[in-house]
Protein backbone atom coordinates (compact mmCIF):
# COMPACT_ATOMS: atom_id res chain seq x y z
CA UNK A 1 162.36 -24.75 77.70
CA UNK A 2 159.93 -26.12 75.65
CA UNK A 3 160.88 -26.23 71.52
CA UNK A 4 157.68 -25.10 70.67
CA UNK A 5 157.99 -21.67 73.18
CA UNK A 6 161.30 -20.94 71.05
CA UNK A 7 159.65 -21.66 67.76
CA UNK A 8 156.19 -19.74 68.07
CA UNK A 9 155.30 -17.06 65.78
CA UNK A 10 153.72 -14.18 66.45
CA UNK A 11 151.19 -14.53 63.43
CA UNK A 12 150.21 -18.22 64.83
CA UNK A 13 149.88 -17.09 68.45
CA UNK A 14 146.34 -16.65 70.26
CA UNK A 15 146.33 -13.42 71.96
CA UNK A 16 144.21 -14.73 74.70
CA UNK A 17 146.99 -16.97 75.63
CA UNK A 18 149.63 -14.76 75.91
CA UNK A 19 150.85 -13.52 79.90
CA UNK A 20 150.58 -9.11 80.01
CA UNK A 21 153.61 -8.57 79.99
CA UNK A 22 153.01 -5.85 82.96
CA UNK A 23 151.64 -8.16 84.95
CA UNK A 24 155.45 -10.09 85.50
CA UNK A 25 157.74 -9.48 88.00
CA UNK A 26 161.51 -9.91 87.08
CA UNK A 27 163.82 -11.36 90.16
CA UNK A 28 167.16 -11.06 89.42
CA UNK A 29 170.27 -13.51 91.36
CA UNK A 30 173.02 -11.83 93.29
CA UNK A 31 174.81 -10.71 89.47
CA UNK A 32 171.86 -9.05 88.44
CA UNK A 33 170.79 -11.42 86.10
CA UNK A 34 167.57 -12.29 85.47
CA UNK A 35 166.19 -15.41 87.01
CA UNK A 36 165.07 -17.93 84.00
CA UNK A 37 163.42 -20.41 85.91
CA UNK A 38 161.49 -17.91 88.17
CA UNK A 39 160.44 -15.85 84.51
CA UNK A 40 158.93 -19.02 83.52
CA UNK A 41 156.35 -19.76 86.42
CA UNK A 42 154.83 -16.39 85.98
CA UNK A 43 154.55 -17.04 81.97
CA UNK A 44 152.64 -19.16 79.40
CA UNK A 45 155.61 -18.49 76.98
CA UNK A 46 159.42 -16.76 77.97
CA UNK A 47 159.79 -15.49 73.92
CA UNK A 48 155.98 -14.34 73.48
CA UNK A 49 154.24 -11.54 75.83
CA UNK A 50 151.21 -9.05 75.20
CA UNK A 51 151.32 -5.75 76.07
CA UNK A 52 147.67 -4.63 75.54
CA UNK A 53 146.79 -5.48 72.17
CA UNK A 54 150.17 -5.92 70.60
CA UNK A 55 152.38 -9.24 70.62
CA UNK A 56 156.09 -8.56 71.80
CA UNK A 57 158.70 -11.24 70.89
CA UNK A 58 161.99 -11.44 72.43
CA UNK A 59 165.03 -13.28 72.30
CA UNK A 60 167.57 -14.40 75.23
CA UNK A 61 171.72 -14.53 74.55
CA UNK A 62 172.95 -16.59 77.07
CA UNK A 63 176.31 -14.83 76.73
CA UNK A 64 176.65 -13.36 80.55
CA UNK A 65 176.06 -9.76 78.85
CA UNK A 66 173.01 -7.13 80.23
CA UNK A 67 171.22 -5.26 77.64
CA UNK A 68 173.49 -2.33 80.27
CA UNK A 69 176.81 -4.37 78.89
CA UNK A 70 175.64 -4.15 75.40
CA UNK A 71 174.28 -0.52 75.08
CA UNK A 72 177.69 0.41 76.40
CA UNK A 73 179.66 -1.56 73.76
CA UNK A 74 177.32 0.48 71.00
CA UNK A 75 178.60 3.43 72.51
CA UNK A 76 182.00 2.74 72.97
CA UNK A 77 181.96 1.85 69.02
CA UNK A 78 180.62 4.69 68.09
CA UNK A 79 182.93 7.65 69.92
């Protein structure tokens, strides 16, 4: 992935640039992960989006945990 996709800022970003974030279409492998490589053909950026007007940042752990895994450790931690 390229530094400067990692690095952007939402402030510096042209909108006009920026994929809708509607518009991509998430394959996942045979572990339900999502496919990287397949994310990035279908993007100008994998960290910056637009959804309508507004810029959306996110961030990728490359820990083998879904956002599923993770919302079920907040619970657990919290009974």
């Amino acid at each position: 992935m390229p530094k400067e996709w990692v690095d952007a800022k939402i402030c510096d970003v042209d909108k006009s640039s920026l994929t809708e974030l509607s518009s991509v279409k998430v394959a996942r492998d045979t572990q339900n992960h999502v496919k990287l490589a397949e994310l990035a053909k279908q993007t100008s950026n994998l960290y910056l989006y637009k959804v309508g007007n507004v810029v959306v940042q996110f961030d990728y752990l490359h820990n083998g945990r879904t956002v599923n895994d993770m919302f079920a450790l907040m619970v657990q931690a919290s009974m």
